[in-house]
C-alpha atoms as a PDB file:
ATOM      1  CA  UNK A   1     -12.488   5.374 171.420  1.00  0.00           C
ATOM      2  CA  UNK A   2     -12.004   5.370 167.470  1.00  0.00           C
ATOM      3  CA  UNK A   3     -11.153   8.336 165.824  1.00  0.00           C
ATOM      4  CA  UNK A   4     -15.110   7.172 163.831  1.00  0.00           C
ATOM      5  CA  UNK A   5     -16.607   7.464 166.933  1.00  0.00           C
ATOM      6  CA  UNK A   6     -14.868  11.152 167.851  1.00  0.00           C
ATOM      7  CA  UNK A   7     -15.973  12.488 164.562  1.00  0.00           C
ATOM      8  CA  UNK A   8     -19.164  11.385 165.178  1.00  0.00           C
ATOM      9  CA  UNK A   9     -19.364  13.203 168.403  1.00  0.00           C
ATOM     10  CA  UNK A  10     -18.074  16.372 166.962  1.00  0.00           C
ATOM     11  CA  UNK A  11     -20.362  16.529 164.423  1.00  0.00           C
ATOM     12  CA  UNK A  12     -23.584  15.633 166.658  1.00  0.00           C
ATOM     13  CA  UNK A  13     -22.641  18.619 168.583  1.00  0.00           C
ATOM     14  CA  UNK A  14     -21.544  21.209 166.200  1.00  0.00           C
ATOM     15  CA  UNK A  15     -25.076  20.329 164.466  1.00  0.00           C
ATOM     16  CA  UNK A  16     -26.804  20.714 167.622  1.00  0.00           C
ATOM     17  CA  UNK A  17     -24.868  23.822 168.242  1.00  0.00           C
ATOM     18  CA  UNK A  18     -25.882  25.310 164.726  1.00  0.00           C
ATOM     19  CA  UNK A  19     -29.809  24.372 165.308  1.00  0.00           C
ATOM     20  CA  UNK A  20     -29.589  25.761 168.682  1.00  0.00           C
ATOM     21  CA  UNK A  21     -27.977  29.655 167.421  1.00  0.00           C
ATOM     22  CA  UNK A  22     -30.417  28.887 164.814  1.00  0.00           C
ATOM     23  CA  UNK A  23     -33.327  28.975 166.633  1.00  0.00           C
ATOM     24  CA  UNK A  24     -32.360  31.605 169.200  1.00  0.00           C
ATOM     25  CA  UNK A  25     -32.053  34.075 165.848  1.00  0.00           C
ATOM     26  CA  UNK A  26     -35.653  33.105 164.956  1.00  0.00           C
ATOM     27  CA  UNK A  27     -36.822  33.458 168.581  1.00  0.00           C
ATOM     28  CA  UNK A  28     -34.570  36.908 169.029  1.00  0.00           C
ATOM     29  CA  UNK A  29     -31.667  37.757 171.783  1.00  0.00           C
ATOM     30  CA  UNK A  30     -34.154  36.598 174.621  1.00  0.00           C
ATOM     31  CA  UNK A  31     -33.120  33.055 174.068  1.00  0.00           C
ATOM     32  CA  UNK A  32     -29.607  34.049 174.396  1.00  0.00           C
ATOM     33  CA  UNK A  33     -30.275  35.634 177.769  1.00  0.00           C
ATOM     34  CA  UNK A  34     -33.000  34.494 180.218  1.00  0.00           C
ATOM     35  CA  UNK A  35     -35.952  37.109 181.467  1.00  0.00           C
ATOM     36  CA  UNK A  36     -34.009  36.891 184.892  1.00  0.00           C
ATOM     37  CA  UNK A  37     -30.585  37.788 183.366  1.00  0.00           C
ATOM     38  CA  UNK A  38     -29.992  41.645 184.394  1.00  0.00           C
ATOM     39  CA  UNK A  39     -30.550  39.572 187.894  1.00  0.00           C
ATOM     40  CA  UNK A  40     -27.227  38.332 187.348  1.00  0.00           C
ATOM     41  CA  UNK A  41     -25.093  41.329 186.701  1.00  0.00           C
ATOM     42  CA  UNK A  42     -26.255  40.779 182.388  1.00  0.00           C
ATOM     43  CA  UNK A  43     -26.686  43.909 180.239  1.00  0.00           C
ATOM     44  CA  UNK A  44     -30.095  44.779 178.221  1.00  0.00           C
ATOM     45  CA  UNK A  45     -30.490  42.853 175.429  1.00  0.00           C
ATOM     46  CA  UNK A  46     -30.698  45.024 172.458  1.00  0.00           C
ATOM     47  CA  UNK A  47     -34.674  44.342 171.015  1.00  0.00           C
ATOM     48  CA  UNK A  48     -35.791  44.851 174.747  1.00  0.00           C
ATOM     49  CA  UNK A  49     -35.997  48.691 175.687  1.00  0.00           C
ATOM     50  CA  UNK A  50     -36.623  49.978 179.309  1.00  0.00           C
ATOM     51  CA  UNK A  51     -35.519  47.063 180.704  1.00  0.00           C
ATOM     52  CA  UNK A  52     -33.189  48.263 183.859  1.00  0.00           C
ATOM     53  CA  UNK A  53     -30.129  45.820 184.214  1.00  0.00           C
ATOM     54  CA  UNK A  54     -30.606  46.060 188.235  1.00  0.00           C
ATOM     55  CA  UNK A  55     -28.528  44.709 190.737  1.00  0.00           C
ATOM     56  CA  UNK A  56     -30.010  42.726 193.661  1.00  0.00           C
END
């Protein structure tokens, strides 16, 4: 591969990177973690009160 081609890359997905964090600040933390993420052993989000991180 050309060192063209491995910028190219790079830049597709830092761009897609900054879109995505992009639009999981617009939608808030739940796009960082799922609705089934305490499931998992995750902590509360902040922004979602009440929410129990239970372990199954």
């Amino acid at each position: 591969m050309s060192l063209k081609n491995v910028n190219t890359i790079l830049t597709t997905a830092y761009a897609l990177f900054v879109v995505y964090l992009g639009l999981s600040f617009m939608l808030g933390t739940e796009a960082f973690t799922p609705a089934d993420g305490d499931r998992h052993g995750g902590s509360v989000p902040p922004g979602s009160p009440g929410r129990p991180g239970r372990r199954d």
